[in-house]
N, C-alpha and C. Protein backbone atom coordinates (compact mmCIF):
# COMPACT_ATOMS: atom_id res chain seq x y z
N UNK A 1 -4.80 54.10 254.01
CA UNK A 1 -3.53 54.17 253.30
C UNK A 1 -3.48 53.17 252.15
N UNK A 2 -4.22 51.70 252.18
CA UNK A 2 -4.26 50.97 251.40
C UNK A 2 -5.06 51.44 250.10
N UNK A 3 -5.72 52.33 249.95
CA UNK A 3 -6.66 52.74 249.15
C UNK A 3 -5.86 53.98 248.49
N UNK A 4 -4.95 54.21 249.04
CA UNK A 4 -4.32 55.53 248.56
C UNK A 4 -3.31 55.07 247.44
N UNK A 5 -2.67 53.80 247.90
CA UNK A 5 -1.77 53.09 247.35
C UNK A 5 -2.17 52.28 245.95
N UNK A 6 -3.42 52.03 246.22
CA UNK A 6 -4.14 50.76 245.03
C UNK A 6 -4.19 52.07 244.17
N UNK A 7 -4.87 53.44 244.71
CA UNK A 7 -5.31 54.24 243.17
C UNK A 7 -3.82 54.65 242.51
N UNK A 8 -3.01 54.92 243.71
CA UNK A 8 -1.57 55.31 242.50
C UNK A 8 -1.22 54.63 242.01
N UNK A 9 -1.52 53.25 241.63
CA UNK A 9 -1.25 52.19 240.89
C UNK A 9 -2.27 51.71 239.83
N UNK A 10 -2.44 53.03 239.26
CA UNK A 10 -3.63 53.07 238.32
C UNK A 10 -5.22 52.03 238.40
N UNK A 11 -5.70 52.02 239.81
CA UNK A 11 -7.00 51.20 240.01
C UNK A 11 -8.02 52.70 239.97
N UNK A 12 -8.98 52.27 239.72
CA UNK A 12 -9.73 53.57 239.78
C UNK A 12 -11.15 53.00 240.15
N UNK A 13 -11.86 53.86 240.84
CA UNK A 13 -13.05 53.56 241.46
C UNK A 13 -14.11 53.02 240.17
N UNK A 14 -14.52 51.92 240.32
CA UNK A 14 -15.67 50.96 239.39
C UNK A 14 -16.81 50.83 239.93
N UNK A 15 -17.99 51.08 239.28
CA UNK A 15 -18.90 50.93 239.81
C UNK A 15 -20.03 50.10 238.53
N UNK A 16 -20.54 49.34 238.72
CA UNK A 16 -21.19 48.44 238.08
C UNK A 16 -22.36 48.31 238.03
N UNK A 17 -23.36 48.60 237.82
CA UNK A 17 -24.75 48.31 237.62
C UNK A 17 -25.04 46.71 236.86
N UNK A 18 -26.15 45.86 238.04
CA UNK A 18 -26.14 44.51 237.05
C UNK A 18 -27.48 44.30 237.15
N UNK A 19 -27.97 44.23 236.11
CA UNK A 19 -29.33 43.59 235.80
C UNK A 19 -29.64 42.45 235.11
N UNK A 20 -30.52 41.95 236.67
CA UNK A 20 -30.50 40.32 236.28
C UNK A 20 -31.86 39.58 236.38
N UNK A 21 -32.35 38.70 235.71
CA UNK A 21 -33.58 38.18 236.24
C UNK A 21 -33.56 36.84 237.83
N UNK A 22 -34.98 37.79 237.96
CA UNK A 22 -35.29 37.38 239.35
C UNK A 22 -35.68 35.54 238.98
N UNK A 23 -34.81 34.79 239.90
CA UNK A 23 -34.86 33.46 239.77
C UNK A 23 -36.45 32.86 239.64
N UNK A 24 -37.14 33.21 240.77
CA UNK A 24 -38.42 33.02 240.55
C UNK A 24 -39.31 33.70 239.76
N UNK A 25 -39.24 34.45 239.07
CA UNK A 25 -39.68 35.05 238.47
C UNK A 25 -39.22 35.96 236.93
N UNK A 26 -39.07 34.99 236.24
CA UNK A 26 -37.75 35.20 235.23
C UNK A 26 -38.61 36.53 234.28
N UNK A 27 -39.50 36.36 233.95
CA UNK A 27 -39.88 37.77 233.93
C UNK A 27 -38.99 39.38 234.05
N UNK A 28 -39.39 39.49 235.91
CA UNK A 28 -38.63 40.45 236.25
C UNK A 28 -37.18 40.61 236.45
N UNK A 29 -36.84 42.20 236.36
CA UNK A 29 -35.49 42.17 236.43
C UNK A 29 -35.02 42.97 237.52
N UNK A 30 -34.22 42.56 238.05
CA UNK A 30 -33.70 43.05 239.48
C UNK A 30 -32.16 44.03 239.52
N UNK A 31 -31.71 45.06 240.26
CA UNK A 31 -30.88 45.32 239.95
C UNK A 31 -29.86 45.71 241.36
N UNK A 32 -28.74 45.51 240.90
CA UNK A 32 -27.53 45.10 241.78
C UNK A 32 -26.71 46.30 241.48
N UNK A 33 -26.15 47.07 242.40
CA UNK A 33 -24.87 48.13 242.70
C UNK A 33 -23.54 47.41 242.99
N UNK A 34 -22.43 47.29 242.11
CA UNK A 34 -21.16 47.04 242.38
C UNK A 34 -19.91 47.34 242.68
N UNK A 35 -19.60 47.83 243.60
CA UNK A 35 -18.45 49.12 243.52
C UNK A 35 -17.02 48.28 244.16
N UNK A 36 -15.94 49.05 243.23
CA UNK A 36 -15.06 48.18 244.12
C UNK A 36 -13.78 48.97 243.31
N UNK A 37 -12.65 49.17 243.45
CA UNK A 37 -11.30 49.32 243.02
C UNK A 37 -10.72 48.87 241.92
N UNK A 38 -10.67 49.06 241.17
CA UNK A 38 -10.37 48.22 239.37
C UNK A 38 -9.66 48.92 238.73
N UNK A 39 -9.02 48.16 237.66
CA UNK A 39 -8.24 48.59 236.71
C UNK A 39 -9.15 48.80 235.58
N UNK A 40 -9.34 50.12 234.84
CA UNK A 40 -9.75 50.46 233.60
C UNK A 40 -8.63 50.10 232.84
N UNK A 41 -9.20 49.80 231.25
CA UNK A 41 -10.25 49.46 231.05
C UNK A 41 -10.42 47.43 230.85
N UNK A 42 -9.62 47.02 231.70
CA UNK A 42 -9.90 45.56 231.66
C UNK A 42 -10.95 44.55 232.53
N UNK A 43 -10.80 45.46 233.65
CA UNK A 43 -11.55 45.61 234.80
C UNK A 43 -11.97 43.70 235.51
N UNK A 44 -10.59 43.03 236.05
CA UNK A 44 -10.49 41.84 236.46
C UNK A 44 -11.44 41.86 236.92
N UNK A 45 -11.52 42.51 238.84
CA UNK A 45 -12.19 42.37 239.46
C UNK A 45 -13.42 42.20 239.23
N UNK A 46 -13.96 43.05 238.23
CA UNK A 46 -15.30 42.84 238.15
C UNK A 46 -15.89 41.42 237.14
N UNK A 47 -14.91 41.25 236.05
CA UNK A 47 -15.20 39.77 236.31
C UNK A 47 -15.02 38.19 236.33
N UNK A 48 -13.98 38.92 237.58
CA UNK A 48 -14.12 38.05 238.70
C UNK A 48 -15.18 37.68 239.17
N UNK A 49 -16.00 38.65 239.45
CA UNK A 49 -17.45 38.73 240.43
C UNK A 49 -18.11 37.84 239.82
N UNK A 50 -18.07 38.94 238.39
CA UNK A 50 -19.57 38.15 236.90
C UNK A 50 -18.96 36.82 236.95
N UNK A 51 -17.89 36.54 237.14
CA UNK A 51 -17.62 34.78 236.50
C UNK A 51 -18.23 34.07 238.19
N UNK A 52 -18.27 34.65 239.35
CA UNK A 52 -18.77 33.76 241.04
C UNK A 52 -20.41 34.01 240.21
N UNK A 53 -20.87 35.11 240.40
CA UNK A 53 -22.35 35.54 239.81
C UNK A 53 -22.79 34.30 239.14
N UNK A 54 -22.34 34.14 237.51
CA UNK A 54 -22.91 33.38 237.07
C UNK A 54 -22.63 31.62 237.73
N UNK A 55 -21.44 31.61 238.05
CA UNK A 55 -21.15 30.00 238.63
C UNK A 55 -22.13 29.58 240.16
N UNK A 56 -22.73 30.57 240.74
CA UNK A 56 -22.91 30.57 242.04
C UNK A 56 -24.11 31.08 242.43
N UNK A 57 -24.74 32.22 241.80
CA UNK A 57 -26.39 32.47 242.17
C UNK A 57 -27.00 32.09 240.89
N UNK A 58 -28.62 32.32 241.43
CA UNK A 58 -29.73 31.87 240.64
C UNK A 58 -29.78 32.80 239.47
N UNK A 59 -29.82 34.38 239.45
CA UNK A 59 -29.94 34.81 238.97
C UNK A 59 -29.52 35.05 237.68
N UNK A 60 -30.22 34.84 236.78
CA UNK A 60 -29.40 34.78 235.35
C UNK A 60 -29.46 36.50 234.65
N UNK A 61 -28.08 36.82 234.34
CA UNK A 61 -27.87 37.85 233.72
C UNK A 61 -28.59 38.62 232.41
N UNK A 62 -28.50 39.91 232.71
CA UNK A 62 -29.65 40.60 231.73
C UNK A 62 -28.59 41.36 230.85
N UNK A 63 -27.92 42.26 231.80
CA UNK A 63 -26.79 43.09 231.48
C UNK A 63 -26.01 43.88 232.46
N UNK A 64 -24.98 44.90 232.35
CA UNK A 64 -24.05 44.86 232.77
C UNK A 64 -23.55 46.62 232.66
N UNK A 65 -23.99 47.43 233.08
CA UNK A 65 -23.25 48.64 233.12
C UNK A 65 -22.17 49.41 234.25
N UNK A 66 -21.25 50.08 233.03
CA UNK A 66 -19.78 50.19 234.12
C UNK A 66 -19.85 51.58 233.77
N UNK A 67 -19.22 51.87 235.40
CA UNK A 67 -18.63 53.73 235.15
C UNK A 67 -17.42 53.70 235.87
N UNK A 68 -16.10 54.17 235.26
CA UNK A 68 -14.47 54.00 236.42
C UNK A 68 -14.45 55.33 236.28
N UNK A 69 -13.98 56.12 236.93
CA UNK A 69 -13.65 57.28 237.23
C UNK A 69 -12.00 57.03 237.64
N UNK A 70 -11.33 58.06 237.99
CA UNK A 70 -9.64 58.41 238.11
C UNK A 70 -10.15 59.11 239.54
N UNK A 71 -10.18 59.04 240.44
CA UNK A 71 -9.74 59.66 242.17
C UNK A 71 -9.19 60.35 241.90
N UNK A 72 -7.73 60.11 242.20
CA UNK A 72 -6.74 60.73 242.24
C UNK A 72 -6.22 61.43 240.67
N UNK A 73 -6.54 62.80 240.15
CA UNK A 73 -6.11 63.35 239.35
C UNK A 73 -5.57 64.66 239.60
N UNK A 74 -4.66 65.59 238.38
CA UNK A 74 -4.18 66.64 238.39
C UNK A 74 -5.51 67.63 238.89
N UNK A 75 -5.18 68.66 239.08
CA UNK A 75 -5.99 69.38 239.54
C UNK A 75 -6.21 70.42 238.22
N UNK A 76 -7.53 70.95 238.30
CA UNK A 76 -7.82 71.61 237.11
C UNK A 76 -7.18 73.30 237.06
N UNK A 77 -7.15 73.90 235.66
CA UNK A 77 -7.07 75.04 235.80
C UNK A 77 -7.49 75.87 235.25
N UNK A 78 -8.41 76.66 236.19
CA UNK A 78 -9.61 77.71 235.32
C UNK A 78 -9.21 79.16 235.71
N UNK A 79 -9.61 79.90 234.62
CA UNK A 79 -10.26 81.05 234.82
C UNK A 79 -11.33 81.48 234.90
N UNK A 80 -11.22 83.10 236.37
CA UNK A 80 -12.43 83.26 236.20
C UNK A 80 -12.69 84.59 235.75
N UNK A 81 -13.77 85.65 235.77
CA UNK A 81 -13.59 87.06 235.88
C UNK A 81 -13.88 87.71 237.11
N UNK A 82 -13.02 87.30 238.06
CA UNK A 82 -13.00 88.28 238.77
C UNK A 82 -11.86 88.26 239.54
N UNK A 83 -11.99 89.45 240.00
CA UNK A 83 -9.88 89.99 240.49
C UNK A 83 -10.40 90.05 241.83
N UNK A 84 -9.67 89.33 243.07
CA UNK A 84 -9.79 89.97 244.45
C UNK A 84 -8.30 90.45 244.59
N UNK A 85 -7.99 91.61 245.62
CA UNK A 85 -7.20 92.16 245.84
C UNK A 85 -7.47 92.09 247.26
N UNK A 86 -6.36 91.64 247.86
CA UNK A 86 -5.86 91.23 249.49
C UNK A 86 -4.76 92.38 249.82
N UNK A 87 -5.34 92.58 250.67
CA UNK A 87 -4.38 94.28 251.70
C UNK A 87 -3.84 93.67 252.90
């Protein structure tokens, strides 16, 4: 129910891709899945995270990709070609 409530209050599902270099190995780059409830397009929560991320692990940042989607939307309306007829 809590989740039902956050999206009618315009949060919409966030999902984050983070690519970061591997502490030991600054070289490589490692990558992180972020998902969480957010407001488009300001998106606190997420950084929130990036601001613990950088204050708090090793890993130093490469970059940063976001996708929010809307859950809860109108429903679409199509046509199609074909007629059923119910007896």
């Amino acid at each position: 129910m809590a989740n039902l409530i956050t999206q009618l209050n315009n949060y919409r599902l966030t999902t984050a891709e983070i690519i970061y270099h591997l502490p030991d190995h600054p070289q490589l780059l490692q990558s992180y899945i972020w998902q969480e409830y957010d407001l488009s397009p300001q998106f606190p929560e997420l950084y929130k995270f990036l601001e613990f991320w950088t204050r708090t692990l090793d890993g130093k940042l490469h970059s940063v990709m976001v996708a929010s989607k809307e859950i809860i939307t109108p429903g679409d309306l199509r046509f199609y070609d074909a007629e059923i007829t119910i007896q």
